[in-house]
PDB file of N, CA and C in Angstrom:
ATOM      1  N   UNK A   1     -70.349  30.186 -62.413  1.00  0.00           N
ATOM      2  CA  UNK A   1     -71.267  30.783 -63.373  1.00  0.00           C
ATOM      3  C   UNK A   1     -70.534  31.025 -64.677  1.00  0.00           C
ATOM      4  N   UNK A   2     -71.110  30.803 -65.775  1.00  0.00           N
ATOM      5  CA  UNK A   2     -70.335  31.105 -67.130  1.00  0.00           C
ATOM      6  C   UNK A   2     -70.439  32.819 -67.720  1.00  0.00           C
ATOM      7  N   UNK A   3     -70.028  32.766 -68.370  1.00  0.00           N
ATOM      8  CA  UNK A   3     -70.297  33.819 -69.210  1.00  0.00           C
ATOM      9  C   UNK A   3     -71.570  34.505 -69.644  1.00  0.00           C
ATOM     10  N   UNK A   4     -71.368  35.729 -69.801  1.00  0.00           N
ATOM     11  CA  UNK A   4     -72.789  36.672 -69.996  1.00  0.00           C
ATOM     12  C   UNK A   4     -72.674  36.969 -71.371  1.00  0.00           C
ATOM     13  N   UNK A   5     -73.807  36.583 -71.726  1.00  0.00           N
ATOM     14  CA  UNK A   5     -74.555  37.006 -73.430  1.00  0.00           C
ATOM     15  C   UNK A   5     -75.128  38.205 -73.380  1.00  0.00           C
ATOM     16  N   UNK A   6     -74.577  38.943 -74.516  1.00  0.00           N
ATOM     17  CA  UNK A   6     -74.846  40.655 -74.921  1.00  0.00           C
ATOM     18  C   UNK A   6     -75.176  40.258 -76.133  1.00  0.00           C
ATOM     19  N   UNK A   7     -76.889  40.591 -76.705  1.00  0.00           N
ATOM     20  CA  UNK A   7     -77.021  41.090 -77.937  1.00  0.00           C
ATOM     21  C   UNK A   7     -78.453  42.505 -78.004  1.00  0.00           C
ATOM     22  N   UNK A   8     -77.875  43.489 -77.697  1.00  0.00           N
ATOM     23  CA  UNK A   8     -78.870  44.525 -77.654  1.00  0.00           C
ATOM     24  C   UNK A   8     -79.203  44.092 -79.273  1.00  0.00           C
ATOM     25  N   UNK A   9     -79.313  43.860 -80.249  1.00  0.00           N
ATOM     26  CA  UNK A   9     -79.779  44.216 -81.710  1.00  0.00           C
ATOM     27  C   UNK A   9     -80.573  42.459 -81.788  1.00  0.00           C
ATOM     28  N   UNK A  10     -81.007  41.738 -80.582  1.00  0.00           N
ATOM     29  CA  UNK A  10     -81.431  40.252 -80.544  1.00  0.00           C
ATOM     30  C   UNK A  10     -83.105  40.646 -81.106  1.00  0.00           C
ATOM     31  N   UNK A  11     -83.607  39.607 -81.594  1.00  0.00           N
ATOM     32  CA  UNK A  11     -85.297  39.985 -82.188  1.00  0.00           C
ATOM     33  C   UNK A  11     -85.680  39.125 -81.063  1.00  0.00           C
ATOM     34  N   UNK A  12     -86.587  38.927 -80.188  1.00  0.00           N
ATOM     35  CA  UNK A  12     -87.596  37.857 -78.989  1.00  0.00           C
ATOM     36  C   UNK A  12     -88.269  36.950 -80.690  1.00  0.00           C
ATOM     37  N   UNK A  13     -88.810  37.625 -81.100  1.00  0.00           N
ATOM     38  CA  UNK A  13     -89.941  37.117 -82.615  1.00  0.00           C
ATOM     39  C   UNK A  13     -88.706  36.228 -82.853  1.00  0.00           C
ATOM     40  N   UNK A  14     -87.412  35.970 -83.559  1.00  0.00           N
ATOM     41  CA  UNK A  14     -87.102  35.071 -84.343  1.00  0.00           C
ATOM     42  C   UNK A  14     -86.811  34.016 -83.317  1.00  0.00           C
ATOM     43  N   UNK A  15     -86.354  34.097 -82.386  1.00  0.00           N
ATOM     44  CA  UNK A  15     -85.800  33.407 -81.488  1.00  0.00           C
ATOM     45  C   UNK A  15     -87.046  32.853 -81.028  1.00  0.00           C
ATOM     46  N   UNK A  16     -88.288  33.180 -80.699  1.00  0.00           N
ATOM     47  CA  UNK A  16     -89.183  32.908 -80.530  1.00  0.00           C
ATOM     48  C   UNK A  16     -89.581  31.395 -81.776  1.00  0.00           C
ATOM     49  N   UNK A  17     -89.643  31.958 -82.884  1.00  0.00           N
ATOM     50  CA  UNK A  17     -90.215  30.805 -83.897  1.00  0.00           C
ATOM     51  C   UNK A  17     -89.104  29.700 -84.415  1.00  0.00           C
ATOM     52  N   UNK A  18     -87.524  31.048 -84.076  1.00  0.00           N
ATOM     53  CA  UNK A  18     -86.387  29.030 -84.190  1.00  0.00           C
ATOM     54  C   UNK A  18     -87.044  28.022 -83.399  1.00  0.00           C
ATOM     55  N   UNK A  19     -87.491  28.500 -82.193  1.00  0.00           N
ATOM     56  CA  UNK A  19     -87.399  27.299 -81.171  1.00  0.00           C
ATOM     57  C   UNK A  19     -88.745  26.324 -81.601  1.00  0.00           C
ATOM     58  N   UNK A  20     -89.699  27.180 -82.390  1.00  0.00           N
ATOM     59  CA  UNK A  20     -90.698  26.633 -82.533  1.00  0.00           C
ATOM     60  C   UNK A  20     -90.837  25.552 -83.723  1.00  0.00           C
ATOM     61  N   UNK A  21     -89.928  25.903 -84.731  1.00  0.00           N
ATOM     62  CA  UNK A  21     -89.405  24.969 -85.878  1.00  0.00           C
ATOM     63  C   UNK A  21     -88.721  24.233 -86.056  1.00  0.00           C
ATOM     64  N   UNK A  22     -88.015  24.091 -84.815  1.00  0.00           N
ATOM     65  CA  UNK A  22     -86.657  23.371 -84.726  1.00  0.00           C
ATOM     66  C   UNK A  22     -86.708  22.916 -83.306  1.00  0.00           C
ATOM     67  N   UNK A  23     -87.297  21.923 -82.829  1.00  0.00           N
ATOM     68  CA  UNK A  23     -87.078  21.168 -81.694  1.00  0.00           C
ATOM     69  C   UNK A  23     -86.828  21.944 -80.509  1.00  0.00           C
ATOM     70  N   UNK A  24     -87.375  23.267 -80.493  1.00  0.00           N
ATOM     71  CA  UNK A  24     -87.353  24.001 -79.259  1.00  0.00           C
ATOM     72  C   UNK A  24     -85.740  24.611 -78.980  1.00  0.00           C
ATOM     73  N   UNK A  25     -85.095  24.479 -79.743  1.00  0.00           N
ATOM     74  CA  UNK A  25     -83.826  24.622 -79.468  1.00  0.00           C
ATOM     75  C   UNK A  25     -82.942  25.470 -80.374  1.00  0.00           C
ATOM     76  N   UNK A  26     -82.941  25.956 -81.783  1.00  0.00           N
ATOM     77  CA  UNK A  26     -82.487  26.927 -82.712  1.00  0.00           C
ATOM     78  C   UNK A  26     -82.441  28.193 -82.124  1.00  0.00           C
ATOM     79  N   UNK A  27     -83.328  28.890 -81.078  1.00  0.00           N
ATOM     80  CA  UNK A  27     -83.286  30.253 -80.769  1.00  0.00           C
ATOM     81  C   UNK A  27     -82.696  30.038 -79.546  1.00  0.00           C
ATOM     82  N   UNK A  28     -82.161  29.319 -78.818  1.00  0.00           N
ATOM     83  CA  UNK A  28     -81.340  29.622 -77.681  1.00  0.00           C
ATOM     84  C   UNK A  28     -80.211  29.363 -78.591  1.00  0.00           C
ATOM     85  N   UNK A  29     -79.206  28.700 -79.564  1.00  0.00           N
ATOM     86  CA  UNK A  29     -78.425  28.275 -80.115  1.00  0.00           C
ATOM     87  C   UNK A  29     -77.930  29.651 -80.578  1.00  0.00           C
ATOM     88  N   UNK A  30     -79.053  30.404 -81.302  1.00  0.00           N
ATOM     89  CA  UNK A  30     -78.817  32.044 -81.917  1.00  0.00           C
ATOM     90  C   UNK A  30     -78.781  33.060 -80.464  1.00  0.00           C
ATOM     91  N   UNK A  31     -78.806  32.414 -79.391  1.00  0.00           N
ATOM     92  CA  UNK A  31     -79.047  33.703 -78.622  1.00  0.00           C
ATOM     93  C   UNK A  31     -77.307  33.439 -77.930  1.00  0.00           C
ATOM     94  N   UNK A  32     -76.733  32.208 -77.982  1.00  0.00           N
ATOM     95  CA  UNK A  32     -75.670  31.775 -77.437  1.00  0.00           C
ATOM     96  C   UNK A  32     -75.261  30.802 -76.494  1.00  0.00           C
ATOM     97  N   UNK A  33     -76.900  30.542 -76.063  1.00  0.00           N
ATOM     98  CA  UNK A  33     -77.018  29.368 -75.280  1.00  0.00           C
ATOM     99  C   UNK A  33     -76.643  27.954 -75.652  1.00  0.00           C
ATOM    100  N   UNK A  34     -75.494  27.753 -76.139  1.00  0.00           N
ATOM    101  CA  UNK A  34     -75.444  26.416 -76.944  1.00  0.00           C
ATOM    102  C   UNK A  34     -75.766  24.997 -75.897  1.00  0.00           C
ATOM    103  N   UNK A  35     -75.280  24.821 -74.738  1.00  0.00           N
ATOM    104  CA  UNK A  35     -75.770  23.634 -74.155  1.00  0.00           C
ATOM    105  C   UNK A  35     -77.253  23.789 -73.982  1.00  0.00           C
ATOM    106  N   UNK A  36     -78.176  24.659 -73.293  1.00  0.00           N
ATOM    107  CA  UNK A  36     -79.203  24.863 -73.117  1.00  0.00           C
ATOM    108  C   UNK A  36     -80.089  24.404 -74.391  1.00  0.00           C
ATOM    109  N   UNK A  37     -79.777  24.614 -75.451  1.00  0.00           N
ATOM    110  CA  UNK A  37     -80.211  24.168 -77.091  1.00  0.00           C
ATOM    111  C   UNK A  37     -80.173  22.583 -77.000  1.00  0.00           C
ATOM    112  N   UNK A  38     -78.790  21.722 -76.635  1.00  0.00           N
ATOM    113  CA  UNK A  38     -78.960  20.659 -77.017  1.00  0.00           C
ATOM    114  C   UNK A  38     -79.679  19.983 -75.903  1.00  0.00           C
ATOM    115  N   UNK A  39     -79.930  20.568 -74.832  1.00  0.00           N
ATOM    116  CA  UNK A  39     -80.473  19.799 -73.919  1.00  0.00           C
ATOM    117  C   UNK A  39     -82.369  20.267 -74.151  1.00  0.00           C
ATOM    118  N   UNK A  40     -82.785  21.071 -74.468  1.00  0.00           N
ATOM    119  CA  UNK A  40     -84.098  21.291 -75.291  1.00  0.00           C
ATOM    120  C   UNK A  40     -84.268  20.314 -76.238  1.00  0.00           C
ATOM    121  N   UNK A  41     -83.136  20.546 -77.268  1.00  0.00           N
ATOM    122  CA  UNK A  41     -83.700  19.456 -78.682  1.00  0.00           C
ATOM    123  C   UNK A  41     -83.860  17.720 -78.029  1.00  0.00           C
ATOM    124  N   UNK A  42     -82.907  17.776 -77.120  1.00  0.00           N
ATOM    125  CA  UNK A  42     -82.698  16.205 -76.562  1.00  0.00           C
ATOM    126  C   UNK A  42     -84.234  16.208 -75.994  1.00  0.00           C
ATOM    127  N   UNK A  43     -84.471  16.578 -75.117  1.00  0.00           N
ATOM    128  CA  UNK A  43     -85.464  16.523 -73.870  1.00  0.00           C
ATOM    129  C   UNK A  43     -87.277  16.544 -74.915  1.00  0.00           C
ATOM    130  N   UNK A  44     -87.012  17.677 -76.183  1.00  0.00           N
ATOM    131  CA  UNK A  44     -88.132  17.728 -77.150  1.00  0.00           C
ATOM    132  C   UNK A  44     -87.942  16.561 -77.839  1.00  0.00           C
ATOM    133  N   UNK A  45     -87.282  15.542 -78.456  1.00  0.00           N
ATOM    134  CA  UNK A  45     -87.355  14.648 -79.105  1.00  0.00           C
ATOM    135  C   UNK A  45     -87.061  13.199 -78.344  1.00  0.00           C
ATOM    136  N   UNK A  46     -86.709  13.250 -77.618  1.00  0.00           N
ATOM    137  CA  UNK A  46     -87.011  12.226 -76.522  1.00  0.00           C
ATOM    138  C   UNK A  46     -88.881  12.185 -76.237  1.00  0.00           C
ATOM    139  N   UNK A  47     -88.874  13.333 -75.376  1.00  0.00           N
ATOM    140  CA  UNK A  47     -90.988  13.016 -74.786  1.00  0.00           C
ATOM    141  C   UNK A  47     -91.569  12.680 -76.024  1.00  0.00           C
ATOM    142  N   UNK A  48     -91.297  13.624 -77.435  1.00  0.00           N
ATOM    143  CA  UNK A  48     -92.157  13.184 -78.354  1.00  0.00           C
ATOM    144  C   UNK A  48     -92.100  11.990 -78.734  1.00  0.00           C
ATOM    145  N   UNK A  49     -90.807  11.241 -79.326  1.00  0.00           N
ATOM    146  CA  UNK A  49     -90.569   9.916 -79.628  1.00  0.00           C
ATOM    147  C   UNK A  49     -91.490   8.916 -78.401  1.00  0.00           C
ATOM    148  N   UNK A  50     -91.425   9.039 -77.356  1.00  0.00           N
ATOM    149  CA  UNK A  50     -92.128   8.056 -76.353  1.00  0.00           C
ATOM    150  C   UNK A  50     -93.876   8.434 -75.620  1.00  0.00           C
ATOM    151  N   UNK A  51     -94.125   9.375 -76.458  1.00  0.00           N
ATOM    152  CA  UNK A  51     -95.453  10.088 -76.111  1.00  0.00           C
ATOM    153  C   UNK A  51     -95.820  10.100 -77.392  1.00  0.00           C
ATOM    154  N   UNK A  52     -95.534   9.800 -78.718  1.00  0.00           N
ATOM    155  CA  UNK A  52     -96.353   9.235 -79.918  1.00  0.00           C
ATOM    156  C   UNK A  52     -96.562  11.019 -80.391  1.00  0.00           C
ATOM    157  N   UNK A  53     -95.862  11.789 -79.977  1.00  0.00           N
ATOM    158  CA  UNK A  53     -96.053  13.444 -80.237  1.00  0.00           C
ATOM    159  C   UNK A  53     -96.777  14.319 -79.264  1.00  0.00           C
ATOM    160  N   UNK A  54     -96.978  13.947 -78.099  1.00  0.00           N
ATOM    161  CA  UNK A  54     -97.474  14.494 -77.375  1.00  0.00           C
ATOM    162  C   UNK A  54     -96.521  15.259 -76.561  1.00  0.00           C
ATOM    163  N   UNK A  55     -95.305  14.903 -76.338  1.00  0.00           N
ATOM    164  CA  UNK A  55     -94.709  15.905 -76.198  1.00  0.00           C
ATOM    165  C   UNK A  55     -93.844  17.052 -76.415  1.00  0.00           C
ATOM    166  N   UNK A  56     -94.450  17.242 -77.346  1.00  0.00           N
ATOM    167  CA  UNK A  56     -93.863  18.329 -78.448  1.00  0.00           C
ATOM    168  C   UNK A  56     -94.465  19.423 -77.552  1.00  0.00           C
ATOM    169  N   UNK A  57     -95.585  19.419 -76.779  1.00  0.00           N
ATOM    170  CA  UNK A  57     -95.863  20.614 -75.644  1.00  0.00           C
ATOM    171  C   UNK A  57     -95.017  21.338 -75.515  1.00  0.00           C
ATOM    172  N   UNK A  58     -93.959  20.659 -74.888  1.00  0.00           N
ATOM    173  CA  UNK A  58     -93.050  21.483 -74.513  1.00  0.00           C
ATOM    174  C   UNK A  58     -92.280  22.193 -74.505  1.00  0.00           C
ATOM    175  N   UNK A  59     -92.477  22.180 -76.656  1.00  0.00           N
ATOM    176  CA  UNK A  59     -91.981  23.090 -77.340  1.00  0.00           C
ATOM    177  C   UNK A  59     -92.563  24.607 -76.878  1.00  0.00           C
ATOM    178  N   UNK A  60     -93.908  24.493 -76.977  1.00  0.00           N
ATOM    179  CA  UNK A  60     -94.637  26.150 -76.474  1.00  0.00           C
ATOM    180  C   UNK A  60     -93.660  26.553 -75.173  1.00  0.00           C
ATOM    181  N   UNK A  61     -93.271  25.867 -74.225  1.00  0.00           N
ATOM    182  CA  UNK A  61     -92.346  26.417 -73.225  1.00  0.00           C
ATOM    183  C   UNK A  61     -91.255  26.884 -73.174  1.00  0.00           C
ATOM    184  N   UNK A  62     -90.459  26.359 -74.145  1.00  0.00           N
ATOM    185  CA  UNK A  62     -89.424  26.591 -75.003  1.00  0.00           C
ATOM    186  C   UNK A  62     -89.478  28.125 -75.036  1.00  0.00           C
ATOM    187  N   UNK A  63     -90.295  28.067 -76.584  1.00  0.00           N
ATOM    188  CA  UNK A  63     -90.773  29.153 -77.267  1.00  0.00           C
ATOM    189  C   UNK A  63     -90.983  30.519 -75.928  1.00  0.00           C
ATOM    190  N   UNK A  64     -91.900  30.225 -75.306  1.00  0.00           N
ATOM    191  CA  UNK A  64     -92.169  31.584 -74.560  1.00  0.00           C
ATOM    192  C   UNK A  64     -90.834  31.447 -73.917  1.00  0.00           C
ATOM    193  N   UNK A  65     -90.407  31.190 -73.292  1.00  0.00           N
ATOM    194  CA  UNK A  65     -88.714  31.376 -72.715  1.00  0.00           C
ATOM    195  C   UNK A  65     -87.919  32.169 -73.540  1.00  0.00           C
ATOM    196  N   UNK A  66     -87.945  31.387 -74.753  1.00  0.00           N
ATOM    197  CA  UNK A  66     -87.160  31.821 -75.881  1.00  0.00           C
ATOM    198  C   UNK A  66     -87.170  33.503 -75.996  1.00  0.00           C
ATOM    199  N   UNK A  67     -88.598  33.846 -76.185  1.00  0.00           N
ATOM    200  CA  UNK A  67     -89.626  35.021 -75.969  1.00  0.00           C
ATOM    201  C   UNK A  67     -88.782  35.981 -74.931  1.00  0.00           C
ATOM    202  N   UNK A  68     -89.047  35.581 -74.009  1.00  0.00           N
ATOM    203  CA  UNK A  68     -88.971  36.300 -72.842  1.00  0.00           C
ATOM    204  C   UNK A  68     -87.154  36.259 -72.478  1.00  0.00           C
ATOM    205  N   UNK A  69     -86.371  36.280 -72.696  1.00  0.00           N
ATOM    206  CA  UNK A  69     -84.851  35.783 -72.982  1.00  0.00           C
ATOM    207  C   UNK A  69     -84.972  36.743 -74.142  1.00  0.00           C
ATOM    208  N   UNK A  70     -85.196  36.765 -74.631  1.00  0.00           N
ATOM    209  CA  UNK A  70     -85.034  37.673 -76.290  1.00  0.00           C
ATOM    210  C   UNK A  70     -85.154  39.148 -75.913  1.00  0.00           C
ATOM    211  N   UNK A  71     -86.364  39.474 -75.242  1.00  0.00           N
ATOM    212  CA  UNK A  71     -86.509  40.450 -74.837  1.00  0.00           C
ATOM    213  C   UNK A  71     -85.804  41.510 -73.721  1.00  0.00           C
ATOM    214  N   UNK A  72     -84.936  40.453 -73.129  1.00  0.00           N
ATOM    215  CA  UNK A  72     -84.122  41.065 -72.027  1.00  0.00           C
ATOM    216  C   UNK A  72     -83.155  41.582 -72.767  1.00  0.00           C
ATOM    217  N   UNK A  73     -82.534  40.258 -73.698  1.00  0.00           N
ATOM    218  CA  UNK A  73     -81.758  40.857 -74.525  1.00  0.00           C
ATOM    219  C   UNK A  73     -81.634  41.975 -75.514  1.00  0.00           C
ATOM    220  N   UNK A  74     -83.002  42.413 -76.076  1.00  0.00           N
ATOM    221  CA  UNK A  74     -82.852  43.718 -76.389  1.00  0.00           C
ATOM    222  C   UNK A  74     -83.324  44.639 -75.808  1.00  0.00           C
ATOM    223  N   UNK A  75     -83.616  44.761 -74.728  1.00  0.00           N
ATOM    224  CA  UNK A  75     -83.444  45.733 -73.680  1.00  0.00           C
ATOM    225  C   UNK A  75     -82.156  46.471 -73.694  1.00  0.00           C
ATOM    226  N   UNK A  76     -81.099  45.527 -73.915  1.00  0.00           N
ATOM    227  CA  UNK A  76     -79.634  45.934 -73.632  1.00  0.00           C
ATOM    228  C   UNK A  76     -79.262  45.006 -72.232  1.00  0.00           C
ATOM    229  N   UNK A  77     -79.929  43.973 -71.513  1.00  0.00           N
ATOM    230  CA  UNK A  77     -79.555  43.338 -70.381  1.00  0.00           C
ATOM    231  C   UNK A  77     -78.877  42.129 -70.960  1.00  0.00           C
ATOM    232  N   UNK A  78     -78.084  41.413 -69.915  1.00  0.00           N
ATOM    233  CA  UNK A  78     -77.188  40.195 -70.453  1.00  0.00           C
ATOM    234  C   UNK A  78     -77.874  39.244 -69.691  1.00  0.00           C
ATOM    235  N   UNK A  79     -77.799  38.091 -69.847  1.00  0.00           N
ATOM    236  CA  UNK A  79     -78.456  36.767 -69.582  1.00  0.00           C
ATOM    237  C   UNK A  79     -77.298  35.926 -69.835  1.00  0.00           C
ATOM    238  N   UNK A  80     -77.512  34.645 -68.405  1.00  0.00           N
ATOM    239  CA  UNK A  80     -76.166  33.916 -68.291  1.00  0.00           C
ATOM    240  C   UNK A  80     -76.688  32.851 -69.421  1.00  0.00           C
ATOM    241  N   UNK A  81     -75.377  32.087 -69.520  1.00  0.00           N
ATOM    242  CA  UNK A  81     -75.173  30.834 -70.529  1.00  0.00           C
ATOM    243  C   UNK A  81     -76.823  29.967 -70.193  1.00  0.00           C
ATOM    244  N   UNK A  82     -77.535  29.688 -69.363  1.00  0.00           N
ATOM    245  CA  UNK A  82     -78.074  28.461 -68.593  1.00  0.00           C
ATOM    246  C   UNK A  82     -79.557  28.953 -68.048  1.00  0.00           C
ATOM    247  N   UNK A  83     -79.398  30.836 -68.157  1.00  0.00           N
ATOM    248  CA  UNK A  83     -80.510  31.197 -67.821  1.00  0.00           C
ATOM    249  C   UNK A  83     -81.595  31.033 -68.286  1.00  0.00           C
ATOM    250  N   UNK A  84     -83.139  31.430 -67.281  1.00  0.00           N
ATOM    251  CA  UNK A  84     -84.384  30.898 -68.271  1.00  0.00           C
ATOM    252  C   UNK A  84     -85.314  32.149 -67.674  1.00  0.00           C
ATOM    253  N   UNK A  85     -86.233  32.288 -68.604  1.00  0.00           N
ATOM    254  CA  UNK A  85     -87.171  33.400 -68.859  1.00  0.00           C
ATOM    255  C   UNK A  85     -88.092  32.973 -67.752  1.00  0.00           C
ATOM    256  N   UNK A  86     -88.335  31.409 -67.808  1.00  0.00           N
ATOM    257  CA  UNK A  86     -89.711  30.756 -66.360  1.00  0.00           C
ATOM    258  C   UNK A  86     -89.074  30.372 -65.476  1.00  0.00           C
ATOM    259  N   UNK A  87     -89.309  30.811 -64.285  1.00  0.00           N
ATOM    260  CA  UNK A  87     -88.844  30.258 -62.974  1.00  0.00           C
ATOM    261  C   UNK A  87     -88.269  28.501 -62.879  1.00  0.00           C
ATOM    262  N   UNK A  88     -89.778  27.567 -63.354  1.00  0.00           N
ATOM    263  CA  UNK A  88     -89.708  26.480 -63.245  1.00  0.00           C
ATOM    264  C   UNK A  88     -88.840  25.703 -63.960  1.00  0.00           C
ATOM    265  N   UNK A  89     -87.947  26.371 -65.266  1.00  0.00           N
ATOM    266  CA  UNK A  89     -87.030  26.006 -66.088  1.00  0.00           C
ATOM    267  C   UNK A  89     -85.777  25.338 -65.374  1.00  0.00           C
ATOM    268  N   UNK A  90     -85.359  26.111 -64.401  1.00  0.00           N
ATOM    269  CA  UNK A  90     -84.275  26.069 -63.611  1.00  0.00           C
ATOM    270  C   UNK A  90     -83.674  24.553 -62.920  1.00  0.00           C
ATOM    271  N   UNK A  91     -85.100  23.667 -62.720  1.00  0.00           N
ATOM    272  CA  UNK A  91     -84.882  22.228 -62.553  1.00  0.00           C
ATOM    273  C   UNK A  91     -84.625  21.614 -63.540  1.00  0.00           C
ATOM    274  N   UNK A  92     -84.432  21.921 -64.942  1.00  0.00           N
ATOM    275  CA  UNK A  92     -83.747  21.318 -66.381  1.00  0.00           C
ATOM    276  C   UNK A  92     -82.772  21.643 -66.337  1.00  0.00           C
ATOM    277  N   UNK A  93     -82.332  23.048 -66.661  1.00  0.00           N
ATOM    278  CA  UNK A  93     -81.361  23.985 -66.778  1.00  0.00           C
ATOM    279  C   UNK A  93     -81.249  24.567 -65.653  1.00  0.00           C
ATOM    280  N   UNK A  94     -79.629  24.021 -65.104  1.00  0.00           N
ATOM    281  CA  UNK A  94     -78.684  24.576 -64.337  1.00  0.00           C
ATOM    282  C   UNK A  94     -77.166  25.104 -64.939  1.00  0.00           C
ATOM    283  N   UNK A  95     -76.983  25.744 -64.059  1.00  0.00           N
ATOM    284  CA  UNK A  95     -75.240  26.372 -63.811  1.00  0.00           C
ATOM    285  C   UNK A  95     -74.937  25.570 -63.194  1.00  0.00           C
TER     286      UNK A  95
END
């Protein structure tokens, strides 16, 4: 398991709309998740490129993750390198 991310002073809202402006992947990048980011931007610009933009969907999944990850974090809770806010994330993103 990697390392634990601490940002009690994290916003869910910005991290929320990086991901939404930026290939699903800017607000895990700000939260510390750096592989988790490039494997979003990869995985968001891959479906879209071969789905003609249709899968940019999967940005909204992103996003609420992003969301929900943000919020733990300012709770004051830590979240691993790889972790995800949706259960079903976990078959993308592993440890």
């Amino acid at each position: 398991m990697g390392q634990m991310i601490t940002k009690p002073d994290a916003n869910p809202i910005i991290f929320a709309l990086c991901n939404f402006f930026f290939l699903g992947a800017l607000g895990y990048f700000l939260m510390g998740q750096k592989k988790k980011a490039l494997i979003a931007a990869i995985l968001t610009f891959v479906l879209s490129s071969f789905t003609c933009g249709m899968g940019s969907v999967i940005i909204f999944v992103f996003v609420y993750d992003a969301y929900l990850l943000g919020q733990k974090l300012q709770s004051g809770q830590s979240i691993g390198e790889n972790e995800n806010g949706l259960e079903f994330l976990n078959a993308i993103f592993k440890d």
